[in-house]
Protein backbone atom coordinates (compact mmCIF):
# COMPACT_ATOMS: atom_id res chain seq x y z
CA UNK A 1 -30.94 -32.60 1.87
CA UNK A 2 -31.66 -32.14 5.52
CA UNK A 3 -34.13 -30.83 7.38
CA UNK A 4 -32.20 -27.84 8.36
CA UNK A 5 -30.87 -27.34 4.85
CA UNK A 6 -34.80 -27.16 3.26
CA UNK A 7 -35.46 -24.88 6.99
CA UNK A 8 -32.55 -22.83 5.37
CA UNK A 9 -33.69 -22.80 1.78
CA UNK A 10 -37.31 -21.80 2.67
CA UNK A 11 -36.29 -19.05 5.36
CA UNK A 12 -33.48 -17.49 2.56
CA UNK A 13 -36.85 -17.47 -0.42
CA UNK A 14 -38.75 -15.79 2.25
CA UNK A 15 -36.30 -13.11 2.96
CA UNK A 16 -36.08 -12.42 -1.25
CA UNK A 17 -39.48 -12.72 -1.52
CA UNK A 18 -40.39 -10.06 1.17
CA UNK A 19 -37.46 -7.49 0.18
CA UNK A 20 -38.72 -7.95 -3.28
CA UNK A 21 -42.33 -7.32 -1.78
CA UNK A 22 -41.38 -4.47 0.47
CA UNK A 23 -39.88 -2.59 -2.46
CA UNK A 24 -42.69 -2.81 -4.96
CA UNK A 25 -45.16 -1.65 -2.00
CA UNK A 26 -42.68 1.38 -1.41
CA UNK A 27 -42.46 2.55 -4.84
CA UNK A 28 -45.80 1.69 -5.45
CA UNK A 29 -46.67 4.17 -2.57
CA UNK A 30 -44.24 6.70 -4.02
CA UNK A 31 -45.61 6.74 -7.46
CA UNK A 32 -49.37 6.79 -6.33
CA UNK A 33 -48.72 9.59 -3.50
CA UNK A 34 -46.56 11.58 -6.44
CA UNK A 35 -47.00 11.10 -9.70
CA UNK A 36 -50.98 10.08 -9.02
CA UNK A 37 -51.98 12.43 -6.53
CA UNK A 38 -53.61 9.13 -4.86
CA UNK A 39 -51.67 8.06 -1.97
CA UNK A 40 -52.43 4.28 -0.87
CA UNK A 41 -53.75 4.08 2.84
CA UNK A 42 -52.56 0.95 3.53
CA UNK A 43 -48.94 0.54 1.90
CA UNK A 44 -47.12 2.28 4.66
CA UNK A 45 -48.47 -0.01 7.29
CA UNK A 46 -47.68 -3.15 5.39
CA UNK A 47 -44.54 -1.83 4.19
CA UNK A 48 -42.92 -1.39 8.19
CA UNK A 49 -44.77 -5.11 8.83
CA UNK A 50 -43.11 -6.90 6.12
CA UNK A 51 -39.40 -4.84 7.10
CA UNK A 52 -40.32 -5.87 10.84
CA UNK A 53 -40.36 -10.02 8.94
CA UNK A 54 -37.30 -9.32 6.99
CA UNK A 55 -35.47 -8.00 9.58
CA UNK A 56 -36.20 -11.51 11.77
CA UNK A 57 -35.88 -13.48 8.82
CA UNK A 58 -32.98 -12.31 8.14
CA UNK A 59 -31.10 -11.61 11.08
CA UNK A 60 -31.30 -15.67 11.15
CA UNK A 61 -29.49 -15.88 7.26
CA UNK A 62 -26.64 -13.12 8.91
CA UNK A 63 -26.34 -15.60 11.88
CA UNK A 64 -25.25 -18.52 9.69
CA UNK A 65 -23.17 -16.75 7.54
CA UNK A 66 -21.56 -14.89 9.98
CA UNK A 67 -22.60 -11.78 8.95
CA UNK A 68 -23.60 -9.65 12.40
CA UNK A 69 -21.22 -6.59 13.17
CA UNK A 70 -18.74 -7.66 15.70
CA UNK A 71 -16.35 -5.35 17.39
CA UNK A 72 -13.10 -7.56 18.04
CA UNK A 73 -11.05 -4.49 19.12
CA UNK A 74 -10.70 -5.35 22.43
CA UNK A 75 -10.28 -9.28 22.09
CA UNK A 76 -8.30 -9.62 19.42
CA UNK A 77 -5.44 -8.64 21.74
CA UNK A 78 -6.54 -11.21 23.87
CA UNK A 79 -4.47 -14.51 25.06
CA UNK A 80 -6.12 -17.57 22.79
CA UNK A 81 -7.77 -19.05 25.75
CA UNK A 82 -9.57 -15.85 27.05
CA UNK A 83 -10.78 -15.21 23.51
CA UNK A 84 -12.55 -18.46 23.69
CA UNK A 85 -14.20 -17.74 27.28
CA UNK A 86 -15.37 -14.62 25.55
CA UNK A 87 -17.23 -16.64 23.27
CA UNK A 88 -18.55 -18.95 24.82
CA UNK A 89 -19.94 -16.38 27.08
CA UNK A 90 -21.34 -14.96 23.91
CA UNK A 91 -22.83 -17.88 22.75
CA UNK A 92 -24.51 -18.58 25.69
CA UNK A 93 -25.82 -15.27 25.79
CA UNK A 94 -27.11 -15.14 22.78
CA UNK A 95 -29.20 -18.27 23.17
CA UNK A 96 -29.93 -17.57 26.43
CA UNK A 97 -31.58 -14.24 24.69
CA UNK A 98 -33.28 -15.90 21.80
CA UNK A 99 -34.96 -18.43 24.00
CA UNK A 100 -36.57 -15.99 25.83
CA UNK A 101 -37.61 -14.00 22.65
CA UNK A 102 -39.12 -17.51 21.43
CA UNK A 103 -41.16 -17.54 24.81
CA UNK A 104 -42.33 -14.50 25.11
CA UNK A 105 -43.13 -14.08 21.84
CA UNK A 106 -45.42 -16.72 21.93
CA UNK A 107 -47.19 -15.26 24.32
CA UNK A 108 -47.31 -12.05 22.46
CA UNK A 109 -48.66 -13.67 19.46
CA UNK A 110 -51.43 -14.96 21.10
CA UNK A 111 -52.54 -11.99 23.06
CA UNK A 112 -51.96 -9.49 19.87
CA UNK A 113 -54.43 -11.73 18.31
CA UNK A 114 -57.14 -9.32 19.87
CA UNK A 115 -56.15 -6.54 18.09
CA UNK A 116 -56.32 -5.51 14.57
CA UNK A 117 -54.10 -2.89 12.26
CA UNK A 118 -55.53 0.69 11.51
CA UNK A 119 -54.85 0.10 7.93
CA UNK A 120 -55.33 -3.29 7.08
CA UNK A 121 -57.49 -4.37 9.80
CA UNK A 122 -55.18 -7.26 9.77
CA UNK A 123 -54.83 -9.56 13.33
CA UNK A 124 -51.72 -8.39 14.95
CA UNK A 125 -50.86 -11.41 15.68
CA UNK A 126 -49.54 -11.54 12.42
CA UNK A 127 -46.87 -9.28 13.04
CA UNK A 128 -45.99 -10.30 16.34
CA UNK A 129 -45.40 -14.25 14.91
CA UNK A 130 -42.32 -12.64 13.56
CA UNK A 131 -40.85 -12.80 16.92
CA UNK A 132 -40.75 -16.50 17.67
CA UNK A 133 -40.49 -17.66 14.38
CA UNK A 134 -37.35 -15.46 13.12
CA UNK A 135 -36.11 -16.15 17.29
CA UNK A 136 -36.44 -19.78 16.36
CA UNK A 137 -34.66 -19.59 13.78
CA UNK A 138 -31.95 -17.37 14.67
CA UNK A 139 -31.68 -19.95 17.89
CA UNK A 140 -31.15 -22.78 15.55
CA UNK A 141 -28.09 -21.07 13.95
CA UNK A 142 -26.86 -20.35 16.88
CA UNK A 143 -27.07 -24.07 18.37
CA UNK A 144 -25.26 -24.78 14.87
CA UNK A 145 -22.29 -22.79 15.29
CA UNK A 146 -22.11 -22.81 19.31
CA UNK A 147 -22.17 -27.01 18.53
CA UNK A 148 -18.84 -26.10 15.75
CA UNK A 149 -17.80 -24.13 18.55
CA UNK A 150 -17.67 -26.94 21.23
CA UNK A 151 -15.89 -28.91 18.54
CA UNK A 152 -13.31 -26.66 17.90
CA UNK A 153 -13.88 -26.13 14.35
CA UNK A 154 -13.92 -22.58 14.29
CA UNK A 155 -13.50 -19.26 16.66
CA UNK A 156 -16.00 -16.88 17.50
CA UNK A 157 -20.31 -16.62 16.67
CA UNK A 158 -19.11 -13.85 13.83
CA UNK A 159 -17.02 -16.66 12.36
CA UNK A 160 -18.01 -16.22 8.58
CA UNK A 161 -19.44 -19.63 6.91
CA UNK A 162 -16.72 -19.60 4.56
CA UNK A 163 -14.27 -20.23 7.61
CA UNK A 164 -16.31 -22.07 9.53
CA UNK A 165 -16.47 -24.68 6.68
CA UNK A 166 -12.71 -24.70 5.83
């Protein structure tokens, strides 16, 4: 197993983990605010944190598999060799994009580090780690398929992984 493969397999547990999280704090919330009378002052807060991770995390799992809404309208009816300028444009773009999250995002980490949550007077920083980490690793994928790309093996960055293996 390669290094990317166990990067893969930890990122995937992480996304399961926090949906599986993120639910439980919701309808904990629910039941408490409801059926208790009780509502819990912090659940809200760590329930939009932990969607804020999931959505990084797994915006990177979509990227491998293909998964991110693409509108082809227009370039299907493209000549073959304009379809492929298209994505490479794409590709670039994309990493172009996610490099910059990566950097900033450092630098957002480390500044948010002053402040704290209202709920869970938790370090910010926290939160804002979501942004290089999840850009990291949604730059990775996208290295990975630009590099299958370049090859020739496949067409497009919404190539499914299915495809893209065949």
């Amino acid at each position: 197993m390669t290094v990317i493969n166990i990067i893969r397999k930890i990122n995937e547990a992480a996304v399961i983990i926090v949906l599986a999280l993120l639910s439980t704090f919701v309808v904990a919330q629910v039941v408490c605010r409801y059926a208790l009378g009780a509502p819990l002052t912090w659940s809200e807060e760590l329930a939009r944190y932990m969607q804020i991770w999931m959505v990084m995390l797994g915006s990177a799992v979509m990227m491998r598999k293909g998964g991110h809404l693409a509108i082809d309208l227009v370039t299907a009816s493209l000549p073959e060799r304009i379809k492929k300028a298209t994505d490479f444009i794409v590709f670039v773009s994309i990493i172009v994009f996610f490099s910059i999250v990566c950097y900033q995002g450092i630098f957002l980490t480390i500044n948010a580090g002053r402040q704290t949550s209202p709920a869970l007077n938790m370090p910010m920083s926290y939160v804002y780690a979501s942004l290089p980490v999840g850009g990291a690793l949604i730059l990775m994928e996208t290295v990975i398929r630009f590099i299958g790309f370049l090859k020739g093996g496949f067409r497009g960055a919404a190539q499914p992984e299915a495809e893209a293996k065949a």
